[in-house]
C-alpha atoms as a PDB file:
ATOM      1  CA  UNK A   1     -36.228  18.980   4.641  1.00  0.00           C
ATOM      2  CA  UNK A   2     -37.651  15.652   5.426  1.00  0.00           C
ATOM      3  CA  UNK A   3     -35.711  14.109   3.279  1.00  0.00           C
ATOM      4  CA  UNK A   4     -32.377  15.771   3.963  1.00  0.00           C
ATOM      5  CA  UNK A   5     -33.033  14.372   8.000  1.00  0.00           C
ATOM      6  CA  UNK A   6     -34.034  10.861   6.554  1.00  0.00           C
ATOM      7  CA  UNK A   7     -30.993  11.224   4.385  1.00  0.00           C
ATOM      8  CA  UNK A   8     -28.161  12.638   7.676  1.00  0.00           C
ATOM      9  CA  UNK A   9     -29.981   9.308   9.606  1.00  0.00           C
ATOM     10  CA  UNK A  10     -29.156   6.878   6.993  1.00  0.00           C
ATOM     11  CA  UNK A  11     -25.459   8.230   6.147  1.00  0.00           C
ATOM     12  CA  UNK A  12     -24.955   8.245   9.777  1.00  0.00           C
ATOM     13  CA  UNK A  13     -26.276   5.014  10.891  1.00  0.00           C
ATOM     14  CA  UNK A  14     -23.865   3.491   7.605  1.00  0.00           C
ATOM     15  CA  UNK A  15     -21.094   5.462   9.516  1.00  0.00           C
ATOM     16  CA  UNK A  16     -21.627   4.065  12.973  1.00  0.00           C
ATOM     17  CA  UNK A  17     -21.656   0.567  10.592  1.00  0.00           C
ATOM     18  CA  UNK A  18     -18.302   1.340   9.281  1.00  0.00           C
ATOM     19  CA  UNK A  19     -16.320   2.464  12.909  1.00  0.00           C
ATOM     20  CA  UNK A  20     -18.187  -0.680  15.094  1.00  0.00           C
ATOM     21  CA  UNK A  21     -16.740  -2.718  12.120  1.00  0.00           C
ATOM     22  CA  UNK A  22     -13.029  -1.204  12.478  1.00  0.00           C
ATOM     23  CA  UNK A  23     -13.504  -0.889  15.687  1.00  0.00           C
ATOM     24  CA  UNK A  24     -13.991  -4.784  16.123  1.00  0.00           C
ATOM     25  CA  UNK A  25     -11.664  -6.249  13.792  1.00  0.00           C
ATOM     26  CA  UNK A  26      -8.581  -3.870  15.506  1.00  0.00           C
ATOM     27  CA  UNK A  27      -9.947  -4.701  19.043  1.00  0.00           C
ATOM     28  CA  UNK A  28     -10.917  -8.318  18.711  1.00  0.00           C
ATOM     29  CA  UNK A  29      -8.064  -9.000  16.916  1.00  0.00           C
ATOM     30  CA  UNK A  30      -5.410  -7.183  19.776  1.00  0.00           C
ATOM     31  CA  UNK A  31      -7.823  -7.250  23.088  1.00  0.00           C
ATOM     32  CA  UNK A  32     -10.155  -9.545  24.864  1.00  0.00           C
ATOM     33  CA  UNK A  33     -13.545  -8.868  24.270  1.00  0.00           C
ATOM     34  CA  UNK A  34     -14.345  -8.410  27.727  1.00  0.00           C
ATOM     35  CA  UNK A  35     -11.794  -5.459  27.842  1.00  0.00           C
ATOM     36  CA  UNK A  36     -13.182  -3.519  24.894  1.00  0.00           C
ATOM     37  CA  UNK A  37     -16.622  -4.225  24.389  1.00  0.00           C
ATOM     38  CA  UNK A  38     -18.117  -2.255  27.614  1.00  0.00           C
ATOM     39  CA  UNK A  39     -16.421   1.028  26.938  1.00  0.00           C
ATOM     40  CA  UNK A  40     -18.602   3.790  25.384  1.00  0.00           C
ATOM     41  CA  UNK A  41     -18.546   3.732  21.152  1.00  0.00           C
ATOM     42  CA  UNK A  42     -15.979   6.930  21.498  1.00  0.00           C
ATOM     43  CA  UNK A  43     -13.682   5.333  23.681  1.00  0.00           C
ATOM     44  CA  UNK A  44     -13.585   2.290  21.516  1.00  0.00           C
ATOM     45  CA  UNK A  45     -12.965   4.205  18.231  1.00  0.00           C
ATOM     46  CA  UNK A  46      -9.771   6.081  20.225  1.00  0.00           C
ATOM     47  CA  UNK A  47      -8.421   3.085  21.867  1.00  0.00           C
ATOM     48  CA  UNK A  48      -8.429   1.436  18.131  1.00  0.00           C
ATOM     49  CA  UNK A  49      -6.740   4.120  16.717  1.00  0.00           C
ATOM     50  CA  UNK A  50      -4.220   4.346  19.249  1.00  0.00           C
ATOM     51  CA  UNK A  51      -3.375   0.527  19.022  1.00  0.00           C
ATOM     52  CA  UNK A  52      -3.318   1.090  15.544  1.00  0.00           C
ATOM     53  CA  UNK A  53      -1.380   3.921  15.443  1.00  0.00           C
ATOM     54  CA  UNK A  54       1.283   2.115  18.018  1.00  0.00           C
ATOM     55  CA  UNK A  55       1.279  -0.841  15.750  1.00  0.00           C
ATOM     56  CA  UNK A  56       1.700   0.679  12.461  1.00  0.00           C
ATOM     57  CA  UNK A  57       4.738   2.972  14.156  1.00  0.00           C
ATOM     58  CA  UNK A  58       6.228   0.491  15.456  1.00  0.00           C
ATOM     59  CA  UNK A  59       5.968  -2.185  12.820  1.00  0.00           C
ATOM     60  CA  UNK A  60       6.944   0.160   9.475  1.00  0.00           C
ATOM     61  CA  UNK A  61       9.644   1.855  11.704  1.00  0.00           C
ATOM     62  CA  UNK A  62      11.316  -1.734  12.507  1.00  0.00           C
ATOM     63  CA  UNK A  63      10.746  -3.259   9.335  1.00  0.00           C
ATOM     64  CA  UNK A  64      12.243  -0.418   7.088  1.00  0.00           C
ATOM     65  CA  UNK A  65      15.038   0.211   9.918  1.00  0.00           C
ATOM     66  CA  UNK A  66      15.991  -3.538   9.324  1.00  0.00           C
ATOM     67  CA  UNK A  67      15.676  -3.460   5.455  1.00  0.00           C
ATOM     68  CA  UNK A  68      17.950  -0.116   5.244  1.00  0.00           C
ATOM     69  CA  UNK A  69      20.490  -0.373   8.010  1.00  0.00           C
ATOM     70  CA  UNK A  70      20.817  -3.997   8.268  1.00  0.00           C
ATOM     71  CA  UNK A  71      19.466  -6.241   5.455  1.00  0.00           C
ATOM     72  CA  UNK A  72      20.855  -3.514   2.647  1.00  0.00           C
ATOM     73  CA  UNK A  73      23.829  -2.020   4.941  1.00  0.00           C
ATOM     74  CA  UNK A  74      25.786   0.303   3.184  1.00  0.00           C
ATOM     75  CA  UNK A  75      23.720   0.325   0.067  1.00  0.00           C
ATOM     76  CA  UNK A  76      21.273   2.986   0.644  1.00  0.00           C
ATOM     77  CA  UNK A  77      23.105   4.924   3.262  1.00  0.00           C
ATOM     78  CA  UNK A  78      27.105   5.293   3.957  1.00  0.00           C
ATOM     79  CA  UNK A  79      28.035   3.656   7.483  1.00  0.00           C
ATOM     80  CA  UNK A  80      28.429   6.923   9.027  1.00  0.00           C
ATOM     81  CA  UNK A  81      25.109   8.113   7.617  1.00  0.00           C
ATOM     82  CA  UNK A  82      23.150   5.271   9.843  1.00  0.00           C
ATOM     83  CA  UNK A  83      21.803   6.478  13.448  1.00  0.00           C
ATOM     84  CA  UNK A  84      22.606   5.072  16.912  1.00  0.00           C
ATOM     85  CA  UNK A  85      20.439   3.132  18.210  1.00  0.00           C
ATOM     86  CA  UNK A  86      20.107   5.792  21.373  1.00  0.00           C
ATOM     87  CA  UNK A  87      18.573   8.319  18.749  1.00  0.00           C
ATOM     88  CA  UNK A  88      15.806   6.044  17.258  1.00  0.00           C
ATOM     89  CA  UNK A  89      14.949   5.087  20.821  1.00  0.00           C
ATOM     90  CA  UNK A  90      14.832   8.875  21.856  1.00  0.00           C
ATOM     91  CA  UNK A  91      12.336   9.333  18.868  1.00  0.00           C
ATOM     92  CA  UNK A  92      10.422   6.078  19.487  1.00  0.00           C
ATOM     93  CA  UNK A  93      10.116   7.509  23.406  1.00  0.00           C
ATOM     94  CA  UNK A  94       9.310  10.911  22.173  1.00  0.00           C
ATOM     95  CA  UNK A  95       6.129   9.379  19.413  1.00  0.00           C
ATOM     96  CA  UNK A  96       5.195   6.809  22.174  1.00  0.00           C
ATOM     97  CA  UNK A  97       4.599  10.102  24.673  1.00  0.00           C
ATOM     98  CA  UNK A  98       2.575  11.667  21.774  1.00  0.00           C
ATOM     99  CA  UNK A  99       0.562   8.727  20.493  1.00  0.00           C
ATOM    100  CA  UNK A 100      -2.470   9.203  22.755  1.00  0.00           C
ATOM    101  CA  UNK A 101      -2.901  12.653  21.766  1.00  0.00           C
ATOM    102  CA  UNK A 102      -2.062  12.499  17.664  1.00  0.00           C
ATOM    103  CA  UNK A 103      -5.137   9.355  18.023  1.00  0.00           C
ATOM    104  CA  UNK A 104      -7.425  11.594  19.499  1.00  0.00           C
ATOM    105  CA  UNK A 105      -8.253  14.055  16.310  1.00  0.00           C
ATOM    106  CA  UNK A 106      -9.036  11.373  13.914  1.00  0.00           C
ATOM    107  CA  UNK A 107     -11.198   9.900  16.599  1.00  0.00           C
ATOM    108  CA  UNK A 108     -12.671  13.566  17.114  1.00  0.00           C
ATOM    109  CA  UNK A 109     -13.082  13.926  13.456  1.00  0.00           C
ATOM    110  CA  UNK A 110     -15.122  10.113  13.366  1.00  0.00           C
ATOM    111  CA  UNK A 111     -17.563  11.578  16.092  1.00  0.00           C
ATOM    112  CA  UNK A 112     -17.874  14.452  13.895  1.00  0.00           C
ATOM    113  CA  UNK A 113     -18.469  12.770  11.054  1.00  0.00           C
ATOM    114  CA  UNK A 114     -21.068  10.003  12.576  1.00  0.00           C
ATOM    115  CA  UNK A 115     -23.138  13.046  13.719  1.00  0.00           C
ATOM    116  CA  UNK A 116     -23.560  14.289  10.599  1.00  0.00           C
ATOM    117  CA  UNK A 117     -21.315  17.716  11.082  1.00  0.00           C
ATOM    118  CA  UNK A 118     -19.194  17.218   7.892  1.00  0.00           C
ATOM    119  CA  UNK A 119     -19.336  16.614   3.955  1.00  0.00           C
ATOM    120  CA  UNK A 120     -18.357  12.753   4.198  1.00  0.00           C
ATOM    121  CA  UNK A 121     -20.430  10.055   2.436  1.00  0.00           C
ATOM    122  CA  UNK A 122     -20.327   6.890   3.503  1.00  0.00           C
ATOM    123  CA  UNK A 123     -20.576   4.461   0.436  1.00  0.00           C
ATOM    124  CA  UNK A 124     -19.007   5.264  -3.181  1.00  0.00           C
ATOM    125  CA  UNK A 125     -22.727   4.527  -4.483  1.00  0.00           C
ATOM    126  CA  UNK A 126     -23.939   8.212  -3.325  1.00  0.00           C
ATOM    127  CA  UNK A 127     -21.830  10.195  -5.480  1.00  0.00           C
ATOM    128  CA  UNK A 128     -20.293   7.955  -8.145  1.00  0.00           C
ATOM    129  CA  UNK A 129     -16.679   6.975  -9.690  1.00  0.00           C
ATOM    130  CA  UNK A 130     -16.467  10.775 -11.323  1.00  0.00           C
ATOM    131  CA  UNK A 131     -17.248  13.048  -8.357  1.00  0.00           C
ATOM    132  CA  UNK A 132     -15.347  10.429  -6.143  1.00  0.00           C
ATOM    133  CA  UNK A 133     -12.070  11.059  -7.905  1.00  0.00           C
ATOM    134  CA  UNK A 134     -12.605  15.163  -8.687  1.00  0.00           C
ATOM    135  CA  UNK A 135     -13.823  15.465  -4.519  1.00  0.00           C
ATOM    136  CA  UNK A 136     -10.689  13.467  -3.974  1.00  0.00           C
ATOM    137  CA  UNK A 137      -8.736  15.248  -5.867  1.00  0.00           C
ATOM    138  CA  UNK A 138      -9.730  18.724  -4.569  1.00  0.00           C
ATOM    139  CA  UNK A 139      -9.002  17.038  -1.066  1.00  0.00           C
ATOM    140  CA  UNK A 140      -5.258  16.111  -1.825  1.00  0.00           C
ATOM    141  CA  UNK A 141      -4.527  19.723  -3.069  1.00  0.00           C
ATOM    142  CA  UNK A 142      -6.545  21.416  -0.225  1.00  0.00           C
ATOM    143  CA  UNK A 143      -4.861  18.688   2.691  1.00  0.00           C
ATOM    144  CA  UNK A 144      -1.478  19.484   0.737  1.00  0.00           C
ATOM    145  CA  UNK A 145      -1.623  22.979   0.985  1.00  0.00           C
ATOM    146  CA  UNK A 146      -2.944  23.608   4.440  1.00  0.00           C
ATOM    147  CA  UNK A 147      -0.195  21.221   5.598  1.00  0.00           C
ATOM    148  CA  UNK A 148       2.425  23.329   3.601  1.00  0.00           C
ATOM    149  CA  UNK A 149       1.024  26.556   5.172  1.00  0.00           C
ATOM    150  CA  UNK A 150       1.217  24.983   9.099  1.00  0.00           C
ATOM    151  CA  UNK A 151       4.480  23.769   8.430  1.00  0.00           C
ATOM    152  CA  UNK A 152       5.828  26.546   7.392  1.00  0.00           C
ATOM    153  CA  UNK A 153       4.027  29.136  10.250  1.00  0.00           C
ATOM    154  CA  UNK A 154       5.596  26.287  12.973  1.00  0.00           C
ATOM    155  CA  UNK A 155       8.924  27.399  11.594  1.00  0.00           C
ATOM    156  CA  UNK A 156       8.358  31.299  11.258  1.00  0.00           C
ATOM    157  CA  UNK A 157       6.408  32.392  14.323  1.00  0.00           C
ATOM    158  CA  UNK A 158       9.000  32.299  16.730  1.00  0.00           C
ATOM    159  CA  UNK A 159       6.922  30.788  19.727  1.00  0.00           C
ATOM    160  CA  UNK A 160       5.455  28.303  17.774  1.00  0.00           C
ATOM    161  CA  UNK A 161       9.049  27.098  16.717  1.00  0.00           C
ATOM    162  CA  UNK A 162      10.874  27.286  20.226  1.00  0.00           C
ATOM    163  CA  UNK A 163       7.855  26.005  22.317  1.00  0.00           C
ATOM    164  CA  UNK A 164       6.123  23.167  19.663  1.00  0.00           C
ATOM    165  CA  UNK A 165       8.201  22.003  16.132  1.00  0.00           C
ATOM    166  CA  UNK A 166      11.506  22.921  18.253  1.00  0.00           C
ATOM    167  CA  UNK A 167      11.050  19.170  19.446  1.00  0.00           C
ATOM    168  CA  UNK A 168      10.970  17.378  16.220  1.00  0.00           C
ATOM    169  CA  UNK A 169      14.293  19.363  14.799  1.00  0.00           C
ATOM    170  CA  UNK A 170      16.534  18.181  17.208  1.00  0.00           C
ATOM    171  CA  UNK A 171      17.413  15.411  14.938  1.00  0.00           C
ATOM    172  CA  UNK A 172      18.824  17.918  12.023  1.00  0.00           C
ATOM    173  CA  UNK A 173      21.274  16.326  10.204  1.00  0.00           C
ATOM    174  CA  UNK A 174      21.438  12.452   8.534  1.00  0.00           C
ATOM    175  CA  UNK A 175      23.071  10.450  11.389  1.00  0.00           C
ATOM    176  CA  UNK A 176      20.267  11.448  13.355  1.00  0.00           C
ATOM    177  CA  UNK A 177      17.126  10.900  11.083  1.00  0.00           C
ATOM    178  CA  UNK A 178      15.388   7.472  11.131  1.00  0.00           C
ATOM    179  CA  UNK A 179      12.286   6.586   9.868  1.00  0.00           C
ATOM    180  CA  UNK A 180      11.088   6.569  13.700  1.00  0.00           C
ATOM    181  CA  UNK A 181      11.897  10.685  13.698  1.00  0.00           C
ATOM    182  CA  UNK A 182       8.476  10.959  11.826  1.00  0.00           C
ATOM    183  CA  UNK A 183       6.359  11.012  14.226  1.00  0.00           C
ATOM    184  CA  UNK A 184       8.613  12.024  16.996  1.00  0.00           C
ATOM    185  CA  UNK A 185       7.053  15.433  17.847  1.00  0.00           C
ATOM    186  CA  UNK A 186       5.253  17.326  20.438  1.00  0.00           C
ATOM    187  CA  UNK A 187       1.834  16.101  20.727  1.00  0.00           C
ATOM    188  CA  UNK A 188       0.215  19.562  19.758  1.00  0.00           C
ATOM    189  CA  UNK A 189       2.720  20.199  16.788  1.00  0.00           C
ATOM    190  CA  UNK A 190       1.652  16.877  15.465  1.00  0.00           C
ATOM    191  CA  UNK A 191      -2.345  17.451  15.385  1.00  0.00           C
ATOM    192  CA  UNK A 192      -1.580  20.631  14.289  1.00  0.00           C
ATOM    193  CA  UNK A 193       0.042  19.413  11.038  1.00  0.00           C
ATOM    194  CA  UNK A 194      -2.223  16.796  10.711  1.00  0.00           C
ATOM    195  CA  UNK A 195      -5.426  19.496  10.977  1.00  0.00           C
ATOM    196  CA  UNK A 196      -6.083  20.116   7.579  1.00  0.00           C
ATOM    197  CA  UNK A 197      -7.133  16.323   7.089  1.00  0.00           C
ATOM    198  CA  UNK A 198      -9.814  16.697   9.205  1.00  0.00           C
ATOM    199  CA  UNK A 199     -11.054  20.330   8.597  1.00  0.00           C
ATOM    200  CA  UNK A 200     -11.239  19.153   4.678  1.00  0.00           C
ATOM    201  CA  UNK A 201     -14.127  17.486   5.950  1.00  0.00           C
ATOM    202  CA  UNK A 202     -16.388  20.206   6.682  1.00  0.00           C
ATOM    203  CA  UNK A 203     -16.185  21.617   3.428  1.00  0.00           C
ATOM    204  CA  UNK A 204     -15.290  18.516   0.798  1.00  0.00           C
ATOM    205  CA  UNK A 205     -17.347  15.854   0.185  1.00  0.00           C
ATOM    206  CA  UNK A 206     -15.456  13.181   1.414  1.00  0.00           C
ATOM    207  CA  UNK A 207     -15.910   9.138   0.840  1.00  0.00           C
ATOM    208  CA  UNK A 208     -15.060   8.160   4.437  1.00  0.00           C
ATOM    209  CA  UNK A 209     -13.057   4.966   4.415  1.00  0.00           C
ATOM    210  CA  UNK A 210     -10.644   6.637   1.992  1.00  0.00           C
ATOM    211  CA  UNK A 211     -10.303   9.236   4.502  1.00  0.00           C
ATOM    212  CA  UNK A 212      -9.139   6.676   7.194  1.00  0.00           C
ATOM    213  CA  UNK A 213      -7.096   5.250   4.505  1.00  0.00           C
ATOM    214  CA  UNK A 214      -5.468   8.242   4.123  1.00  0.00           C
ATOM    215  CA  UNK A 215      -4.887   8.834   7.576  1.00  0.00           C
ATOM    216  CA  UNK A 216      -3.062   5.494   7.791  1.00  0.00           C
ATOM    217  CA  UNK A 217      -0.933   5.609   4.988  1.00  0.00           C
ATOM    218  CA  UNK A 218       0.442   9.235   6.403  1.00  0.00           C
ATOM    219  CA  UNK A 219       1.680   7.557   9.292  1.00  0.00           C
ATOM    220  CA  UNK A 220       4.360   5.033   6.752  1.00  0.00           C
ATOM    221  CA  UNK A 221       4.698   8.010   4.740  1.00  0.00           C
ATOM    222  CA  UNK A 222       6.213  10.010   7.804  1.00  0.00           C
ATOM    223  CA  UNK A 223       8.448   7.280   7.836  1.00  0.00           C
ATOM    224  CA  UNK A 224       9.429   6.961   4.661  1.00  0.00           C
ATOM    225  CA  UNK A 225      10.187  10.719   4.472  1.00  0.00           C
ATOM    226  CA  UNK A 226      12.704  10.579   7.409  1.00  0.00           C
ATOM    227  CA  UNK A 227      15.113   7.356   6.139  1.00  0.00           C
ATOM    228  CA  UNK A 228      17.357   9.792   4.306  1.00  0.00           C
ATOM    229  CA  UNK A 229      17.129   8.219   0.751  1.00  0.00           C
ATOM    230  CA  UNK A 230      16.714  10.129  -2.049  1.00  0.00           C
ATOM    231  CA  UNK A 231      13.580   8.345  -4.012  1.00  0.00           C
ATOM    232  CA  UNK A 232      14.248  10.478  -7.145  1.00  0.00           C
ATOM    233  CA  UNK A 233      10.144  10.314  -7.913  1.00  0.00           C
ATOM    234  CA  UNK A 234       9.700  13.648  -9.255  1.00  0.00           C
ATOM    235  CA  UNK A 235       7.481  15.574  -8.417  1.00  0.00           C
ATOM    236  CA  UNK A 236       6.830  13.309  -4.652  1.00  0.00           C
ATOM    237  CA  UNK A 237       8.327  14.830  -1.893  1.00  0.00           C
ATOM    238  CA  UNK A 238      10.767  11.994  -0.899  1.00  0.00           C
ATOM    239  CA  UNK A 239      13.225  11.985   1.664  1.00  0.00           C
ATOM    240  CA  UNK A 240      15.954  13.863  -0.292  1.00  0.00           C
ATOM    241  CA  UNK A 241      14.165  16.595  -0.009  1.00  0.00           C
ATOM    242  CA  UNK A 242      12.955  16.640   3.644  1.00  0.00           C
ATOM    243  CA  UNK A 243      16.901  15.594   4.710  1.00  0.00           C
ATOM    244  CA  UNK A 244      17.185  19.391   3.283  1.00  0.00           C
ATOM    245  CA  UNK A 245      14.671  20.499   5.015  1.00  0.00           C
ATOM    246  CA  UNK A 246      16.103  19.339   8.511  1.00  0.00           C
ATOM    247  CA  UNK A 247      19.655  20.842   7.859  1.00  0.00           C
ATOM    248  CA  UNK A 248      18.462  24.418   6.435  1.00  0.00           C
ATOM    249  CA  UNK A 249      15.346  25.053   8.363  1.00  0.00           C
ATOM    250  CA  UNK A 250      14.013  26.965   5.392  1.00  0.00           C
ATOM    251  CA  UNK A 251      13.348  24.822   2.110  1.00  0.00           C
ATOM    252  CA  UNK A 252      10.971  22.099   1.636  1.00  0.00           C
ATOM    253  CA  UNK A 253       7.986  22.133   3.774  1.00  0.00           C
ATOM    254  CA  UNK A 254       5.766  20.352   1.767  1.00  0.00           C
ATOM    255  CA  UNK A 255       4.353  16.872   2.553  1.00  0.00           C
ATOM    256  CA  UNK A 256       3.474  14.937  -0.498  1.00  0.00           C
ATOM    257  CA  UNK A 257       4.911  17.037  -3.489  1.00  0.00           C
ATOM    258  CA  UNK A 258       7.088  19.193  -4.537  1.00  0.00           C
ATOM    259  CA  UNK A 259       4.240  22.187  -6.082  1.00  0.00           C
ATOM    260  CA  UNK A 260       3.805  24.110  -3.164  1.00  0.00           C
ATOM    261  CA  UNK A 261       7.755  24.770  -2.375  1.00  0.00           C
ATOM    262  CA  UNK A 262       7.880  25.559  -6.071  1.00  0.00           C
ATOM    263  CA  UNK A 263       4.833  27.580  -6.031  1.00  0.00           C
ATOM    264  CA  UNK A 264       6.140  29.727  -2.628  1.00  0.00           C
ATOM    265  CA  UNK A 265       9.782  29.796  -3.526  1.00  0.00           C
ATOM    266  CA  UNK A 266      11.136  27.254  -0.800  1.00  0.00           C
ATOM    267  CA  UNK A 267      11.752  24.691  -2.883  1.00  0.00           C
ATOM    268  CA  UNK A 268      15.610  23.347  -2.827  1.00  0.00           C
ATOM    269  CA  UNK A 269      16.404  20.289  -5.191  1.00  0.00           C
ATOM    270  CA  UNK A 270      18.265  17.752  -3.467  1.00  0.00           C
ATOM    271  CA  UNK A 271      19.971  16.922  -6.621  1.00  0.00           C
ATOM    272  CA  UNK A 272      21.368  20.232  -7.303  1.00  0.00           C
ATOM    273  CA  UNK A 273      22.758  20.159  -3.783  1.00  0.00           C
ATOM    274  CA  UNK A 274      24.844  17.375  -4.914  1.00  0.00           C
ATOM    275  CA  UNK A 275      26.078  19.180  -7.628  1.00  0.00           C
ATOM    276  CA  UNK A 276      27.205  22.567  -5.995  1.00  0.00           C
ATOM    277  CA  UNK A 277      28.980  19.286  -3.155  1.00  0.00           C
ATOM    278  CA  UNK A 278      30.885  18.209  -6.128  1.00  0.00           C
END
């Protein structure tokens, strides 16, 4: 028992390391230190992931708006197929009004996780290459089928729908989706789909910087998944598939792949739609 305490204290002062070090080289870099450095540890972590989150909106969203509508006009996406410039600002307004809420569950989850209440690890050393890539593993499939599953319930119960994901669907058809729709929803629908990353935790051994890694690359891949262009990557969920999804409602709820609309019958191929257009 001893050694399971000295053990928590070590993985959690490593932890506490790991955020003071993120939480420095976001802050320092955007803030001056006299802004940042009094505010309590917690406070810190959320204001970094919250500048963080802004930035990496704001900077994939303009960057892959530029490449697709501009740069490569007409190449990826008929001119007619390209949305006004109102409905990626209603979206950007929409994520902006969200932000400070979708930052505060990873932040929650970091607290969580420096006190010693989850599965994480804090250094690849304590488990090894193996377990690191079969607990990974086991994390993608669990995260990718809780996601599936809250997806899907924000769509079927009724109140859920209307009051929460309601928000996001407004922008159901391809002159309306931009890269910016994907994080354009109400603040509670958004942690809500973003919930099984974090209750993972409790129950998979998780290294912890991949988890943050994680956690950042969802926010480009929400982008991605919204620019309307058909990736053709079987079996990754690209944006051919979620276009579907926002014009039937009832196919393709999945986030990263394809297995769990194919496992639960929801699945609609993007290229067959094509076909049956033809």
């Amino acid at each position: 028992m001893e050694d399971l305490t000295s053990l928590l204290s070590d993985y959690g002062t490593l932890f506490r390391e790991d955020t003071d070090f993120y939480n420095r080289i976001v802050l320092g870099t955007l803030l001056p230190h006299s802004v940042w450095a009094p505010l309590p540890h917690f406070f810190q972590t959320w204001l970094r992931n919250y500048l963080g989150g802004v930035l990496l909106y704001l900077l994939s969203g303009f960057m892959w708006c530029f490449y697709i509508y501009y740069w490569k006009r007409n190449v990826y996406l008929p001119k007619d197929a390209i949305p006004s410039q109102r409905a990626m600002l209603l979206q950007i307004g929409v994520a902006m009004k969200a932000m400070p809420w979708y930052t505060l569950l990873p932040t929650v989850s970091e607290y969580l996780v420096e006190n010693g209440w989850t599965k994480c690890y804090p250094r690849l050393y304590h488990v090894g290459w193996l377990p690191y890539f079969v607990y990974l593993a086991i994390y993608l499939v669990v995260v990718e089928f809780g996601i599936y599953w809250m997806h899907r319930e924000l769509h079927d119960i009724k109140p859920l729908y209307k009051h929460l994901h309601a928000t996001h669907h407004i922008y159901n058809k391809q002159n309306t989706l931009s890269p910016f729709a994907g994080l354009a929803f109400h603040p509670l629908d958004g942690i809500l789909q973003a919930l099984p990353h974090s209750l993972s935790l409790f129950f998979i051994p998780t290294h912890f910087t991949t988890h943050l890694v994680l956690i950042f690359l969802e926010g480009v891949w929400t982008a991605n998944i919204h620019d309307c262009i058909h990736g053709k990557l079987w079996p990754v969920m690209g944006a051919g598939y979620h276009t579907i999804h926002h014009t039937t409602y009832r196919h393709n709820y999945g986030h990263y792949t394809i297995w769990m609309d194919w496992m639960f019958g929801t699945l609609r191929d993007p290229e067959e739609e094509d076909d049956k257009a033809k």
